[in-house]
C-alpha atoms as a PDB file:
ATOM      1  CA  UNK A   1       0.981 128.570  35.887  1.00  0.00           C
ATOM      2  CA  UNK A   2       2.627 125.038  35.980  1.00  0.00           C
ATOM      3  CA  UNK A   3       5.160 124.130  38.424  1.00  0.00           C
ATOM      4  CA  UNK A   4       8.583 123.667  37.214  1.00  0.00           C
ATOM      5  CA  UNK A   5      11.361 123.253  39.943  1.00  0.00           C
ATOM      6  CA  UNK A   6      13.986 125.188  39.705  1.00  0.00           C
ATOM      7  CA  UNK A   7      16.471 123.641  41.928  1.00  0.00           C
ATOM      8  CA  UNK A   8      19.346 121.424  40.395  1.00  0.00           C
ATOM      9  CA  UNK A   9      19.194 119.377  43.725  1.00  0.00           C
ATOM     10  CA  UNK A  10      19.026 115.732  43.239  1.00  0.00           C
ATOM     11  CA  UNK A  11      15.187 114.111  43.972  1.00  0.00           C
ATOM     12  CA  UNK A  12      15.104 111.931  46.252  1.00  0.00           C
ATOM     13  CA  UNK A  13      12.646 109.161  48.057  1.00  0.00           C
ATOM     14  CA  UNK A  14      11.917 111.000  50.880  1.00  0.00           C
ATOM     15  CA  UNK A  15      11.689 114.455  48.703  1.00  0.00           C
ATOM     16  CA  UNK A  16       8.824 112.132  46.957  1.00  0.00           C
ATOM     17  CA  UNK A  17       7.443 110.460  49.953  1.00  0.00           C
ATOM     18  CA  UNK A  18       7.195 113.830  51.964  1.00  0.00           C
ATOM     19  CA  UNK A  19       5.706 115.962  49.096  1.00  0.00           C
ATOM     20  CA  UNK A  20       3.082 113.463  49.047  1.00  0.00           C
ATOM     21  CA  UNK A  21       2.177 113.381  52.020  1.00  0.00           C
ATOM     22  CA  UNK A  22       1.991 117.463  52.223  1.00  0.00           C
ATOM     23  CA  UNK A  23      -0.722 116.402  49.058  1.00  0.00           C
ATOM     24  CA  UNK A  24       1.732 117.930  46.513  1.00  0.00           C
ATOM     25  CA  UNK A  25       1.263 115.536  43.144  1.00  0.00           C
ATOM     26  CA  UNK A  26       4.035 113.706  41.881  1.00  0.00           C
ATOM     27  CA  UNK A  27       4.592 114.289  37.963  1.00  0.00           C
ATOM     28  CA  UNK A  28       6.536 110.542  36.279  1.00  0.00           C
ATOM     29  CA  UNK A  29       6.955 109.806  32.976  1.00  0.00           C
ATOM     30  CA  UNK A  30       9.231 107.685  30.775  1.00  0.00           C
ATOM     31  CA  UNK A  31      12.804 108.279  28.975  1.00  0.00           C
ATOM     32  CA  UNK A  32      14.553 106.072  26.943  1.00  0.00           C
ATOM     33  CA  UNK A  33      17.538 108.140  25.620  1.00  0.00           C
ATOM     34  CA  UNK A  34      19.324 111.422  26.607  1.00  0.00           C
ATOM     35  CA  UNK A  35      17.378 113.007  24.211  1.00  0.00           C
ATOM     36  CA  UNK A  36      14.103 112.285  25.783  1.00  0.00           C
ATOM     37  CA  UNK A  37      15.604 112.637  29.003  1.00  0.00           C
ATOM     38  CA  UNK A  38      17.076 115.868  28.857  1.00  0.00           C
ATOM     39  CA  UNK A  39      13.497 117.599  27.595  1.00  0.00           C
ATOM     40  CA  UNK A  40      12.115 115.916  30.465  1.00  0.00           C
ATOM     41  CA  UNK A  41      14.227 117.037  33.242  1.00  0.00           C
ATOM     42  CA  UNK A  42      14.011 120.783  31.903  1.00  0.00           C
ATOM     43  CA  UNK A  43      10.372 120.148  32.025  1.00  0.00           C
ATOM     44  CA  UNK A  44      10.491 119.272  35.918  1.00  0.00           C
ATOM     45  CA  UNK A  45       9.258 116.161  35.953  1.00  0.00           C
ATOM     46  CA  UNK A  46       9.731 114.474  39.291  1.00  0.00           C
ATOM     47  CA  UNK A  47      10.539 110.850  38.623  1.00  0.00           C
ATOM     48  CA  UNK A  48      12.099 109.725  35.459  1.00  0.00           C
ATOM     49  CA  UNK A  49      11.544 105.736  34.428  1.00  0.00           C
ATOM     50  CA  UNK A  50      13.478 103.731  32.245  1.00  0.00           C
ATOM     51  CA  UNK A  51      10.411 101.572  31.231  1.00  0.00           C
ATOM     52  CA  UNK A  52      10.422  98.344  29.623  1.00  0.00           C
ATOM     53  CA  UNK A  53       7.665  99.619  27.393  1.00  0.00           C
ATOM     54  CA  UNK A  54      10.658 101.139  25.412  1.00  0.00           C
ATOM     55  CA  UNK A  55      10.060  97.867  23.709  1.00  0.00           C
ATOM     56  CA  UNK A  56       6.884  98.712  22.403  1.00  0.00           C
ATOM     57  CA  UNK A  57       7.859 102.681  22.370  1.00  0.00           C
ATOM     58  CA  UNK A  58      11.193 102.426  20.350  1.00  0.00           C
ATOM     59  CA  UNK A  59      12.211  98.885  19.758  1.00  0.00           C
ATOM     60  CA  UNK A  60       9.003  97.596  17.619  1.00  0.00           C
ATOM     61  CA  UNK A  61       7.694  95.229  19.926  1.00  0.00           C
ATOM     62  CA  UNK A  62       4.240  94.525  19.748  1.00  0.00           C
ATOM     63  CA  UNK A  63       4.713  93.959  24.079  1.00  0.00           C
ATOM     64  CA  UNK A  64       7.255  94.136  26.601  1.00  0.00           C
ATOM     65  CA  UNK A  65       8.031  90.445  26.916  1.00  0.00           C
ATOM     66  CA  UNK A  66      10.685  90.200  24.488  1.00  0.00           C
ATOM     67  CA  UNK A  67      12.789  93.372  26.435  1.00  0.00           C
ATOM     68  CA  UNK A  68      15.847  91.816  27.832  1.00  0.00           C
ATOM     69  CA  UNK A  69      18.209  93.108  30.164  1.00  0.00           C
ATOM     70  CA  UNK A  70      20.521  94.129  28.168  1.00  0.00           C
ATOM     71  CA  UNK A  71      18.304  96.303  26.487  1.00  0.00           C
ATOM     72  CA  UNK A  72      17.158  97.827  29.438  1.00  0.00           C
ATOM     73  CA  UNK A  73      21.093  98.403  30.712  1.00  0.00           C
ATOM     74  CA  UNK A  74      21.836 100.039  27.191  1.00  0.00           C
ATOM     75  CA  UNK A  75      19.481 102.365  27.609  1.00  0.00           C
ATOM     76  CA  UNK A  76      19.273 103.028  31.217  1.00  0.00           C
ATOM     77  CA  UNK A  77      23.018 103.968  30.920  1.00  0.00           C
ATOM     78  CA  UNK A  78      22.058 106.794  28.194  1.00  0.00           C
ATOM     79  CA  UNK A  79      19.620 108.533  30.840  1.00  0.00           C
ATOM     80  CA  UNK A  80      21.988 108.137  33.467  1.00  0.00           C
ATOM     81  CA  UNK A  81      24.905 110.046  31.548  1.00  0.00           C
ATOM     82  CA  UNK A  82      22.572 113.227  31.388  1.00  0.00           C
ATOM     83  CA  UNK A  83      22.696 113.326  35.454  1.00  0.00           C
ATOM     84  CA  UNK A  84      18.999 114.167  35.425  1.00  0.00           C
ATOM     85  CA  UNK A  85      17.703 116.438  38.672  1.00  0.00           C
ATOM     86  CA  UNK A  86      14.434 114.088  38.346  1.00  0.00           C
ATOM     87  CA  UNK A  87      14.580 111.138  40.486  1.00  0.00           C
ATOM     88  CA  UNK A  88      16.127 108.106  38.524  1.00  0.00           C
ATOM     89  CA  UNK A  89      14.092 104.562  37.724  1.00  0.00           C
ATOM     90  CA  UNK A  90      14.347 101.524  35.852  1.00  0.00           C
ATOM     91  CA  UNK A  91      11.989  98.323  35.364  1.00  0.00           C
ATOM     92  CA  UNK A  92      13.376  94.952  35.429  1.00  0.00           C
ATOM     93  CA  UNK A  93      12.089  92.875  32.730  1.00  0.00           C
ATOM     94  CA  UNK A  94      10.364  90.181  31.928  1.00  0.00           C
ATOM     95  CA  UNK A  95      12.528  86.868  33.435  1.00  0.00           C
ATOM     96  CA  UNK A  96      14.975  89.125  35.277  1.00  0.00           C
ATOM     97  CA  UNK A  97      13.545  88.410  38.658  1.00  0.00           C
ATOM     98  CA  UNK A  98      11.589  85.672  38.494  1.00  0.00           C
ATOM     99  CA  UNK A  99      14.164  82.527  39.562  1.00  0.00           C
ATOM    100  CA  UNK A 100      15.197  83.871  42.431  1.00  0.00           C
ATOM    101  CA  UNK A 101      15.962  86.799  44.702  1.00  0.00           C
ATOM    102  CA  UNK A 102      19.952  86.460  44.346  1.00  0.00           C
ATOM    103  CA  UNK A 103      19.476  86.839  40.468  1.00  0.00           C
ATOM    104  CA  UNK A 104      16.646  89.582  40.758  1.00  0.00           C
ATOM    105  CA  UNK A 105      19.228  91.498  43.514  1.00  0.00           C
ATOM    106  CA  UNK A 106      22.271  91.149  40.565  1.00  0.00           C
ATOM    107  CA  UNK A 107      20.032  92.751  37.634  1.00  0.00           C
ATOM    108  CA  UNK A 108      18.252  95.137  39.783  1.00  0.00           C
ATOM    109  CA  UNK A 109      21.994  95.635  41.467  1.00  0.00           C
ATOM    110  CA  UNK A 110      23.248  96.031  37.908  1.00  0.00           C
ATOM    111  CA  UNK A 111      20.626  98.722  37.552  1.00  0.00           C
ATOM    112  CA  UNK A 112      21.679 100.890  40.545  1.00  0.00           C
ATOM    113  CA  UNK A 113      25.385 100.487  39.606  1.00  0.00           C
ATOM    114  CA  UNK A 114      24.389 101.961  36.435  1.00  0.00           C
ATOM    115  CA  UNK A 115      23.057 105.203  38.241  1.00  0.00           C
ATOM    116  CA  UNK A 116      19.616 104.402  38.925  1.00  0.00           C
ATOM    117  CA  UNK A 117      18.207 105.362  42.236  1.00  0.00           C
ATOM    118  CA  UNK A 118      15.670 102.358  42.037  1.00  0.00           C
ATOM    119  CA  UNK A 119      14.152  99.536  40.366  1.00  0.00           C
ATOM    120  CA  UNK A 120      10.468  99.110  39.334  1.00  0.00           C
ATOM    121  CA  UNK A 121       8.958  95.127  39.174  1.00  0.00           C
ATOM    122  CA  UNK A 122       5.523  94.019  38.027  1.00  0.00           C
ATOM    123  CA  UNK A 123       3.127  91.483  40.639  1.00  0.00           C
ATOM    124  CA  UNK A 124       1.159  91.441  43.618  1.00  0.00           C
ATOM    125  CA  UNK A 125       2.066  89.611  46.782  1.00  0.00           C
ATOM    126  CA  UNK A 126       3.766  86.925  45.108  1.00  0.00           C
ATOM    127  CA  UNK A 127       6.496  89.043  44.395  1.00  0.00           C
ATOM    128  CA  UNK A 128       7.074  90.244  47.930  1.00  0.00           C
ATOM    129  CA  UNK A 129      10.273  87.606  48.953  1.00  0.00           C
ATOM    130  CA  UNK A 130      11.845  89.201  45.960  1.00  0.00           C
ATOM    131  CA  UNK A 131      10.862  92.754  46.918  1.00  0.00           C
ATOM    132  CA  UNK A 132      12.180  92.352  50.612  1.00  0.00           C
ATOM    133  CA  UNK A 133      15.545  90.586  49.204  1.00  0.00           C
ATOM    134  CA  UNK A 134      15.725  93.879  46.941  1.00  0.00           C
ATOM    135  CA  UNK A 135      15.005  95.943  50.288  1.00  0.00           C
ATOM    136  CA  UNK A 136      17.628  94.048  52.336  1.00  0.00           C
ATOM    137  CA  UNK A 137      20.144  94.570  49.617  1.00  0.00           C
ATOM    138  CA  UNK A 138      19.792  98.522  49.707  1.00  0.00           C
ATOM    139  CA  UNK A 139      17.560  98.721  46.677  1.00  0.00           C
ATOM    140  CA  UNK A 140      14.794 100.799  46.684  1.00  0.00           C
ATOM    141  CA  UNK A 141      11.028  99.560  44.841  1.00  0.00           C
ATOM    142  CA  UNK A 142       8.424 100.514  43.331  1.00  0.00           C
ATOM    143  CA  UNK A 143       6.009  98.145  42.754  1.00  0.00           C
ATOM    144  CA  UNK A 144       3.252  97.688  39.943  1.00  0.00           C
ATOM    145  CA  UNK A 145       0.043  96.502  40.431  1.00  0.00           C
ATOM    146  CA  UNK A 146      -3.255  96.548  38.565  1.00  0.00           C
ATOM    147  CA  UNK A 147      -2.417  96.062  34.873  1.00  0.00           C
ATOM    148  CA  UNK A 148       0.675  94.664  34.850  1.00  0.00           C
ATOM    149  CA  UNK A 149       1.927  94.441  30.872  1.00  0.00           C
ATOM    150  CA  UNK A 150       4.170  91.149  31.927  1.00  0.00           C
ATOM    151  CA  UNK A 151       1.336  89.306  32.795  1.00  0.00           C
ATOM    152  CA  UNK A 152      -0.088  90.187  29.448  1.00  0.00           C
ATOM    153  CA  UNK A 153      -1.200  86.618  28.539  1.00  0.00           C
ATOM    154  CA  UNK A 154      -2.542  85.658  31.930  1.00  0.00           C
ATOM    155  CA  UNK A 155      -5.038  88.236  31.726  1.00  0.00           C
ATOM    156  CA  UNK A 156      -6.358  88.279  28.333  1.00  0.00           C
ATOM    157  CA  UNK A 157      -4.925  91.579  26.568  1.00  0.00           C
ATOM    158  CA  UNK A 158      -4.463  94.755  28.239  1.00  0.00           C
ATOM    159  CA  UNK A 159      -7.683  94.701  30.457  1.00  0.00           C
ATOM    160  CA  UNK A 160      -8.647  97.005  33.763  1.00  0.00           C
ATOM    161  CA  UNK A 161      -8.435  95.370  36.691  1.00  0.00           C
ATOM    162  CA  UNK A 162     -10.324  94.880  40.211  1.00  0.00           C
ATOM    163  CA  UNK A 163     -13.413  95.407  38.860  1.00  0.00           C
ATOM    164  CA  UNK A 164     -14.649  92.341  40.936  1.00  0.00           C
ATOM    165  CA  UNK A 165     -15.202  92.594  44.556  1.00  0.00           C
ATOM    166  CA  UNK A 166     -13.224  90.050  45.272  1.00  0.00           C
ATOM    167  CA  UNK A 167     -10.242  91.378  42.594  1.00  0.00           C
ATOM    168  CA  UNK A 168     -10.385  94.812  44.511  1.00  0.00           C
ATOM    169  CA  UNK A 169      -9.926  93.487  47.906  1.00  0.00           C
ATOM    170  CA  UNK A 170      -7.266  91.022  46.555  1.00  0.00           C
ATOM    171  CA  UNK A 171      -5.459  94.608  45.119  1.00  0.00           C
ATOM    172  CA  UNK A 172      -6.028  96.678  48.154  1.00  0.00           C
ATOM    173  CA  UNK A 173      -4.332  93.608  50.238  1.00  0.00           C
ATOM    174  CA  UNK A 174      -1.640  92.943  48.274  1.00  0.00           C
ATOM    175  CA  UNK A 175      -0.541  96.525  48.300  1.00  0.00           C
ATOM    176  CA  UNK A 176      -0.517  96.556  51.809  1.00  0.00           C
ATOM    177  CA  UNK A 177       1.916  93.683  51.626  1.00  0.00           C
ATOM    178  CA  UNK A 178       3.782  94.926  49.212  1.00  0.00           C
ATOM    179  CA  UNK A 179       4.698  98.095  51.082  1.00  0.00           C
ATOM    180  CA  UNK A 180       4.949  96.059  54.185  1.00  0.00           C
ATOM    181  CA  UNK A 181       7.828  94.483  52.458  1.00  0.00           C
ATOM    182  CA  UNK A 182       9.475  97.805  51.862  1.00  0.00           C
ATOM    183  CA  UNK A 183       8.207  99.333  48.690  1.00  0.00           C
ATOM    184  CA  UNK A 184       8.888 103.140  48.621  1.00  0.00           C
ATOM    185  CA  UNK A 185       5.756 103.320  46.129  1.00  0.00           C
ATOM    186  CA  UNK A 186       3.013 101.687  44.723  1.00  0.00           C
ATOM    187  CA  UNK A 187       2.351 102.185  40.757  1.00  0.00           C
ATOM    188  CA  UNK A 188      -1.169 101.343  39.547  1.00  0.00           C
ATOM    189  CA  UNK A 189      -1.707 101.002  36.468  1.00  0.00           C
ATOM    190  CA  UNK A 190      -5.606 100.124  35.034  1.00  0.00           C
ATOM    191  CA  UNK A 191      -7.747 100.342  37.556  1.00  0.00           C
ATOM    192  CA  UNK A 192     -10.958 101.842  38.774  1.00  0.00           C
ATOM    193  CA  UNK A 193     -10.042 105.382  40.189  1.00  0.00           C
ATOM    194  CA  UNK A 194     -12.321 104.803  43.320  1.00  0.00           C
ATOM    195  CA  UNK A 195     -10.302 101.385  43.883  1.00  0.00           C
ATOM    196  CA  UNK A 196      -6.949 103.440  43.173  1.00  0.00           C
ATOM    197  CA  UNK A 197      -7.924 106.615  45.848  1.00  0.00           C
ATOM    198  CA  UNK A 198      -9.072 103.485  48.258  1.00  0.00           C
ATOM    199  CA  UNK A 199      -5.252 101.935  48.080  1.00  0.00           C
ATOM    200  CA  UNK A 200      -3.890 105.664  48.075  1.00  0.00           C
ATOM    201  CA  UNK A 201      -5.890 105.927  51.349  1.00  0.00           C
ATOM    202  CA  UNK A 202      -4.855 103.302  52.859  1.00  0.00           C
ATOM    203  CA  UNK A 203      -1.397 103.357  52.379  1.00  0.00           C
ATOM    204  CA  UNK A 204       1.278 105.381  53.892  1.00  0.00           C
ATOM    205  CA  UNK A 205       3.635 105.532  51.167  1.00  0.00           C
ATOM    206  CA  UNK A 206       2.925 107.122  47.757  1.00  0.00           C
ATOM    207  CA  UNK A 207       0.869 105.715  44.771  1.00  0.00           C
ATOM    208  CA  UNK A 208       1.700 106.796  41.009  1.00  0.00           C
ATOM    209  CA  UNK A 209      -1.703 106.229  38.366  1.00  0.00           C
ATOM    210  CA  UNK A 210      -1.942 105.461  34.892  1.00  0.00           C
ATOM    211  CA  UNK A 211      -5.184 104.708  33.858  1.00  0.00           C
ATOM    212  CA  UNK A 212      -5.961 104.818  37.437  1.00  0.00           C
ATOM    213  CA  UNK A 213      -8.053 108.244  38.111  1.00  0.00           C
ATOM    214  CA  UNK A 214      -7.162 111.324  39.817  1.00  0.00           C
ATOM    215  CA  UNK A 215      -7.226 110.099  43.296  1.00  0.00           C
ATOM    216  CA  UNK A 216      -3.448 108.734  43.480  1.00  0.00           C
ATOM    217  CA  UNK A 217      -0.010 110.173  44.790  1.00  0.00           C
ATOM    218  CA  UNK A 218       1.059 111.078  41.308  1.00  0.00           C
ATOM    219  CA  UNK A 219       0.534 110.271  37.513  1.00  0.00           C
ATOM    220  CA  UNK A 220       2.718 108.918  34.953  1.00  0.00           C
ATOM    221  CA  UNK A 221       2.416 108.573  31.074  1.00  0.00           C
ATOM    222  CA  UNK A 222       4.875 107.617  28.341  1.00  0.00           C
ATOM    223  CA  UNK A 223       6.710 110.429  26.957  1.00  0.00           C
ATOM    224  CA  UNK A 224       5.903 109.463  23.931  1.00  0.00           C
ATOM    225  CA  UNK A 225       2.133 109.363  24.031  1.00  0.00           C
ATOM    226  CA  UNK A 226       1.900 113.217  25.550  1.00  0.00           C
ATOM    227  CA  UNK A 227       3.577 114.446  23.002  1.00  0.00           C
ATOM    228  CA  UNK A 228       2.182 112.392  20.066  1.00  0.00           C
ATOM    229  CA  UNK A 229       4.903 110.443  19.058  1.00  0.00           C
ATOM    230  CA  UNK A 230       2.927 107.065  20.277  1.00  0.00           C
ATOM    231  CA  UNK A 231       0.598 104.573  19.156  1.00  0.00           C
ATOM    232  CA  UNK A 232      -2.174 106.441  16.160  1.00  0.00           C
ATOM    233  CA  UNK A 233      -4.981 105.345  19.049  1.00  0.00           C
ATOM    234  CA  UNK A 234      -3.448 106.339  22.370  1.00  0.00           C
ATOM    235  CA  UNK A 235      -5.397 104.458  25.662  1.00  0.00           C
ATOM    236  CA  UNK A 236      -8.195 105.802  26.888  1.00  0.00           C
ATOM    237  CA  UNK A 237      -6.196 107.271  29.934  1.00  0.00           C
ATOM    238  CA  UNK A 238      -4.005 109.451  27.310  1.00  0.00           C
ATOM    239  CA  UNK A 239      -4.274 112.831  27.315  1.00  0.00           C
ATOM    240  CA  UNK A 240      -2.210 114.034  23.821  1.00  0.00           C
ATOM    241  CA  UNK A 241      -0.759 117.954  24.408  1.00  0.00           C
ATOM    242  CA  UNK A 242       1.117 118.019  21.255  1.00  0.00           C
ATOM    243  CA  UNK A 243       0.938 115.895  17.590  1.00  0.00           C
ATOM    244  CA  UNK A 244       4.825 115.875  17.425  1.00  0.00           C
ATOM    245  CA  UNK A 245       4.549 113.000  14.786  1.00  0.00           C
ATOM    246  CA  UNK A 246       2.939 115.821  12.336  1.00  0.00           C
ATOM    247  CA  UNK A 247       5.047 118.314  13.256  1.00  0.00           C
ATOM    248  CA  UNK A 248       8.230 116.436  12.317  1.00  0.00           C
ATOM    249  CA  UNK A 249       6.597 114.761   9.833  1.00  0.00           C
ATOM    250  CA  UNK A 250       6.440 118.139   7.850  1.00  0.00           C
ATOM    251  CA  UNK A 251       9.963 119.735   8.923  1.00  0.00           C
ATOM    252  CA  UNK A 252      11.373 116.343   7.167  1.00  0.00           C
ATOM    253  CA  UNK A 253       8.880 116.572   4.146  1.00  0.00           C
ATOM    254  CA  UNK A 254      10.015 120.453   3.867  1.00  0.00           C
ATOM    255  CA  UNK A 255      13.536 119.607   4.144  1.00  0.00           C
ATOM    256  CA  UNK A 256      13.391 116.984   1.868  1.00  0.00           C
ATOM    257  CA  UNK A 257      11.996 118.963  -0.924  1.00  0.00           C
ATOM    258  CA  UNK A 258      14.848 121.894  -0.209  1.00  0.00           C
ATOM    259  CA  UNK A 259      16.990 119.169  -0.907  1.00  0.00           C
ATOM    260  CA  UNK A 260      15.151 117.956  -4.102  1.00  0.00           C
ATOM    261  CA  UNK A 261      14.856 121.425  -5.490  1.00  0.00           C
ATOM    262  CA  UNK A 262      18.699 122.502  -4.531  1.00  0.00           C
ATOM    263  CA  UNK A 263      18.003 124.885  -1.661  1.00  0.00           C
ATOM    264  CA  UNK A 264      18.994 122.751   0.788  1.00  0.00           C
ATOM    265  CA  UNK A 265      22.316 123.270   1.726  1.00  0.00           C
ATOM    266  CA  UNK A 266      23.265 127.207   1.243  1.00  0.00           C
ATOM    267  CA  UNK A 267      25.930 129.454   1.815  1.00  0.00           C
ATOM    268  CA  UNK A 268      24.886 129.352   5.151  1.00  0.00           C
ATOM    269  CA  UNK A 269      25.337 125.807   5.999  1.00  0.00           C
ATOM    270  CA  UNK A 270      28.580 125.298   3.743  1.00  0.00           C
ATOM    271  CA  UNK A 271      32.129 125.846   4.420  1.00  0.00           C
ATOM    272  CA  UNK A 272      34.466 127.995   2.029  1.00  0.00           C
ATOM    273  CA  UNK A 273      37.747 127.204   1.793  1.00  0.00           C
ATOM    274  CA  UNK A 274      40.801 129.732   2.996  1.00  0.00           C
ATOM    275  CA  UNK A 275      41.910 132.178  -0.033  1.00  0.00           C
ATOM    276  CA  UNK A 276      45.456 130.553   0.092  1.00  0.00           C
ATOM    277  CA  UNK A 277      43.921 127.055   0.152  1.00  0.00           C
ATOM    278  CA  UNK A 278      42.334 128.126  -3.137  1.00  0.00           C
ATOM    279  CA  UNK A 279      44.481 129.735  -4.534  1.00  0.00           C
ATOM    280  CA  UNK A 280      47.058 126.696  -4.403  1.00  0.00           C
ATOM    281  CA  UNK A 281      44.516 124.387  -5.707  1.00  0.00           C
ATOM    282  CA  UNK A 282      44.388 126.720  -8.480  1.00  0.00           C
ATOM    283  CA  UNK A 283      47.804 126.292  -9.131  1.00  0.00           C
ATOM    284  CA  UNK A 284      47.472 122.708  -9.052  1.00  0.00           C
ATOM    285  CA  UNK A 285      44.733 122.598 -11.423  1.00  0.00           C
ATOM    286  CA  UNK A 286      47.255 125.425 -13.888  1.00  0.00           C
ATOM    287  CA  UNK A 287      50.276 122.732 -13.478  1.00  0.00           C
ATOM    288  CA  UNK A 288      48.159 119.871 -14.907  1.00  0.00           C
ATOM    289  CA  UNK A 289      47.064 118.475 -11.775  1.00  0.00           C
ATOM    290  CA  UNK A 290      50.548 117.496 -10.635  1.00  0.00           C
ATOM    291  CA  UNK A 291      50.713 118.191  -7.030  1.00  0.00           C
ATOM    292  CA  UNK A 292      54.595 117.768  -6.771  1.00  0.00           C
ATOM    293  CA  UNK A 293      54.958 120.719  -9.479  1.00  0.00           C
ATOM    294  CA  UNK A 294      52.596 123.348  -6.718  1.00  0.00           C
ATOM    295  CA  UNK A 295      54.700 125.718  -4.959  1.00  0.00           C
ATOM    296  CA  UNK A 296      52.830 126.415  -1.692  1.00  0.00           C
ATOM    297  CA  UNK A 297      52.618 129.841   0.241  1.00  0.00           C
ATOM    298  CA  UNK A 298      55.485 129.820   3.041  1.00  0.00           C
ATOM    299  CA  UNK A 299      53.993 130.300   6.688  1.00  0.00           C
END
């Protein structure tokens, strides 16, 4: 039987952090609108991200580098107004906090203002001023290393990483700096699953997988690509549970032909009008359509 909370008590980081560490999995995936949000919460999902890969989800991107922040706020604030029970996310995007940790502290501040409970950013230990400016300021992180969709030019395509002995120590490390400079969670994405239950091990706080093996904190996939709605040849780290894109597919192509054939809409979806309604209109119509010449029904 799967595990659905039933409690309408906020998540929180140390809800997270101490349910992993009892060795209870952590269950993260994406939303981008209330829509998806709302199915997602009433799943009991644990951790809800805004992701930046709405840009390649919803927005027709062919990657996330063209996501802006204003994108990200738009839709960030449409999650937020369904006051989720999951535990509340958002990535900064490409450029948002890469000049500086006073402009990466007023998007990701922007983000937690918006009701996010924290902020997710791509990089390894050249990211960790940032990350301990975003600490200092009161915002939680997450970091995301591995394969890091930003960097999508630097490494060649959308690649697993650390398959090199020196690439997995370099990972391993720069995790443990990473949470030494306050990350609440490590995210790796990409990655051998031995390397990813070697970082799980030796860190203290929590580690979320995708494409990362079963040997992490927790797993996250897009929303979209569980239930079919993504790309027609999902990663090899996908596991489909439902082709939604067929399913809709047909309720449109079976509505459309109600429509075409003039069963679509019936007595059931129309409205009537009131007998006095009508019968003034039929008055109208017996006074030659001249409305001042209707004498209507006192009330």
């Amino acid at each position: 039987m799967s595990h659905v909370s039933q409690s309408n008590v906020r998540v929180t980081i140390p809800d997270l952090q101490r349910r992993a560490a009892a060795g209870e999995k952590l269950v993260m995936t994406t939303a981008y609108d209330a829509v998806t949000a709302r199915i997602a919460d009433a799943a009991g999902v644990d951790i809800l991200l805004v992701g930046d890969s709405v840009g390649n989800v919803c927005l027709g991107f062919d990657s996330t580098l063209p996501v802006t922040m204003a994108m990200m706020n738009h839709h960030l604030e449409a999650v937020a107004r369904t006051n989720p029970r999951a535990f509340l996310m958002a990535d900064l995007p490409y450029l948002s906090y890469d000049l500086g940790v006073e402009e990466a502290i007023r998007n990701a501040g922007g983000f937690i203002q918006r009701g996010a409970q924290a902020v997710k950013l791509e990089g390894g230990a050249r990211r960790e001023p940032v990350i301990r400016g975003l600490v200092r300021a009161e915002i939680p992180v997450m970091a995301h290393l591995g394969l890091t969709p930003q960097a999508l030019h630097r490494m060649g395509g959308y690649k697993v990483q650390g398959r090199e002995a020196k690439a997995a120590v370099a990972l391993v490390e720069d995790a443990l700096r990473l949470q030494d400079a306050g990350c609440f969670c490590v995210l790796l994405e990409g990655v051998p699953a031995d390397l990813a239950a070697r970082v799980t091990q030796e860190l203290e706080v929590p580690t979320i997988g995708i494409g990362a093996g079963p040997g992490c904190s927790g797993q996250v996939l897009v929303l979209h690509d569980i239930v079919g709605l993504g790309a027609d040849l999902p990663p090899k780290f996908v596991r489909v549970y439902l082709n939604a894109f067929e399913q809709i597919r047909a309720a449109l192509m079976e509505w459309g032909e109600d429509v075409r054939t003039g069963r679509f809409p019936g007595p059931q979806e129309s409205f009537i009008l009131p007998k006095d309604a009508k019968d003034t209109l039929d008055r109208w119509r017996s006074a030659g359509s001249k409305a001042s010449e209707v004498e209507t029904p006192a009330v």
